[in-house]
N, C-alpha and C. Protein backbone atom coordinates (compact mmCIF):
# COMPACT_ATOMS: atom_id res chain seq x y z
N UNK A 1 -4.67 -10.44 11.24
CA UNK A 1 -4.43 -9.26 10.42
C UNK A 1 -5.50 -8.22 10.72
N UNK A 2 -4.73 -6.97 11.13
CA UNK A 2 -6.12 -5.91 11.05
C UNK A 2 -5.92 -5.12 9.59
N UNK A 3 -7.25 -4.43 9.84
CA UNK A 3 -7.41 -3.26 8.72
C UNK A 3 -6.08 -2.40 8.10
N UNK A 4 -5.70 -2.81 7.23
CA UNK A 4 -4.30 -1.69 6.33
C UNK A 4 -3.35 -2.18 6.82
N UNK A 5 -3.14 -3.04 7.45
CA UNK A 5 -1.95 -4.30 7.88
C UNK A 5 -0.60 -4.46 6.70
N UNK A 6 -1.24 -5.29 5.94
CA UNK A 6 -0.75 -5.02 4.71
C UNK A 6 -0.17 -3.98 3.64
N UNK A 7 -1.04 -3.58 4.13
CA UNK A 7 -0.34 -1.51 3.33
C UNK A 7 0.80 -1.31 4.08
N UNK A 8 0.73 -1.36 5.18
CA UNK A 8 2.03 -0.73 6.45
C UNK A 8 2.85 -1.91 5.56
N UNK A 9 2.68 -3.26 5.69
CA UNK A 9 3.99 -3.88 5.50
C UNK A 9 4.42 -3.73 4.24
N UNK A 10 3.57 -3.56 3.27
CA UNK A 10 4.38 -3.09 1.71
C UNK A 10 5.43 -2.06 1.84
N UNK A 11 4.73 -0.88 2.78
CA UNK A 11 5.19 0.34 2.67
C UNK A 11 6.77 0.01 3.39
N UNK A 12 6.57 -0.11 4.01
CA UNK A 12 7.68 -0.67 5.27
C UNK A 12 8.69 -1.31 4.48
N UNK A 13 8.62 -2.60 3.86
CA UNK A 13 9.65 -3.21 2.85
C UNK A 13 10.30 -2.58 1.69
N UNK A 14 9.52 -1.95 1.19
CA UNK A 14 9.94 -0.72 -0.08
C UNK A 14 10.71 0.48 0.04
N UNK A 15 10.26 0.87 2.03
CA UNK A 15 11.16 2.02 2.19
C UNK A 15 10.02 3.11 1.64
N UNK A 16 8.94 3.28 1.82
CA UNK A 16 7.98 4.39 1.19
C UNK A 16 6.73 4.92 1.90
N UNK A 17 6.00 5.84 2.25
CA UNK A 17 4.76 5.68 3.23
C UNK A 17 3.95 5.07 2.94
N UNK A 18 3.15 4.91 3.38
CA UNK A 18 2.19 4.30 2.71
C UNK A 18 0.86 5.01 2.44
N UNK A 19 0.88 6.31 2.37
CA UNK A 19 0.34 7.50 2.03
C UNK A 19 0.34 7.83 0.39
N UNK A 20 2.27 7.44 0.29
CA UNK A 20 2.26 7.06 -1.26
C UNK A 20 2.11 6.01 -2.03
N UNK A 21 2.00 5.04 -1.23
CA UNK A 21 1.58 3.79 -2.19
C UNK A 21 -0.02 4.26 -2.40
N UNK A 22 -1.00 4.44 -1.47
CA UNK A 22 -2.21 5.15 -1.81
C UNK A 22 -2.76 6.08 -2.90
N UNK A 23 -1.54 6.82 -2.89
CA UNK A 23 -1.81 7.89 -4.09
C UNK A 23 -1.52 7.42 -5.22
N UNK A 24 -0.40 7.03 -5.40
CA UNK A 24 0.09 6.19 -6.72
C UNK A 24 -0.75 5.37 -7.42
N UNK A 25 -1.65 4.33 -7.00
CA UNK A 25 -2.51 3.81 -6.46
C UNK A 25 -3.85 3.84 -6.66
N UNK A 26 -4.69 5.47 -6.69
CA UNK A 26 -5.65 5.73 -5.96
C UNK A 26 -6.46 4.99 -5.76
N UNK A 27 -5.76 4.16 -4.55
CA UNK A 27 -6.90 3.48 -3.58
C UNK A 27 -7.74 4.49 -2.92
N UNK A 28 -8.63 3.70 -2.77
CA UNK A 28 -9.94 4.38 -1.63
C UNK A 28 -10.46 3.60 -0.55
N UNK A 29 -10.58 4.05 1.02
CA UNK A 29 -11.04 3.54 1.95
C UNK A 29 -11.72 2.46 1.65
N UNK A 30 -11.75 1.32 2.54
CA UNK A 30 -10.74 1.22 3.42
C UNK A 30 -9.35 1.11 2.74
N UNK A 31 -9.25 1.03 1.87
CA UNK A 31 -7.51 1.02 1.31
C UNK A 31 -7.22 -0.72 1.59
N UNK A 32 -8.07 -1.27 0.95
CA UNK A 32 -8.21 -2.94 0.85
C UNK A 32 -7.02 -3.47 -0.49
N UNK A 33 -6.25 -4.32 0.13
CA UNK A 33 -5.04 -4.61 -1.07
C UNK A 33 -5.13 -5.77 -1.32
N UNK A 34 -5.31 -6.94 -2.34
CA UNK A 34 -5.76 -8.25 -2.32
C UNK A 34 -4.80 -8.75 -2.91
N UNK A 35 -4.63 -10.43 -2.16
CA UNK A 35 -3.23 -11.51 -2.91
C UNK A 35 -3.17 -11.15 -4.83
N UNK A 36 -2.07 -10.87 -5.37
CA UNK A 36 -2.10 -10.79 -6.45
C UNK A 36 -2.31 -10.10 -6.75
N UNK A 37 -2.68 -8.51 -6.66
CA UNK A 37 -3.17 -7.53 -6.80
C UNK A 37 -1.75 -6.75 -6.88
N UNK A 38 -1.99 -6.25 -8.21
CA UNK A 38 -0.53 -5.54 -8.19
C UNK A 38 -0.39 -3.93 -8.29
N UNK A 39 0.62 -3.16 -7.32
CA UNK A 39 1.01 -2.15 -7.30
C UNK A 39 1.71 -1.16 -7.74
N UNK A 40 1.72 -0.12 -7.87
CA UNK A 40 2.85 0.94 -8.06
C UNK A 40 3.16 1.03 -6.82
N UNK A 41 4.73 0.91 -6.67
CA UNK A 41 5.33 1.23 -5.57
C UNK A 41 6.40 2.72 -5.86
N UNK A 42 6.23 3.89 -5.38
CA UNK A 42 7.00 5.42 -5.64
C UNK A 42 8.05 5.07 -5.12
N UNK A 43 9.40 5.89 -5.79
CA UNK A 43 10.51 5.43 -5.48
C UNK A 43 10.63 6.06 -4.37
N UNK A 44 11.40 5.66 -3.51
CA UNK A 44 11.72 6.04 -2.16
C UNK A 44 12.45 7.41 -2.61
């Protein structure tokens, strides 16, 4: 797994960027997402 790996594949399955899962979100660099860690996902 590299760095934001995970972000791409959330984003990717949901149908959403992952620009907006970030914002929704406000994650901050590195934009680290951990098992169990739960999200707002923006509607597509």
């Amino acid at each position: 797994m590299q760095e934001g790996e995970w972000l791409y594949a959330i984003a990717r399955t949901y149908g959403v960027s992952p620009d907006a899962i970030i914002a929704a979100n406000n994650l901050q660099p590195p934009y680290t997402v951990y098992p169990g860690q739960k999200l707002i996902i923006p509607t597509p």
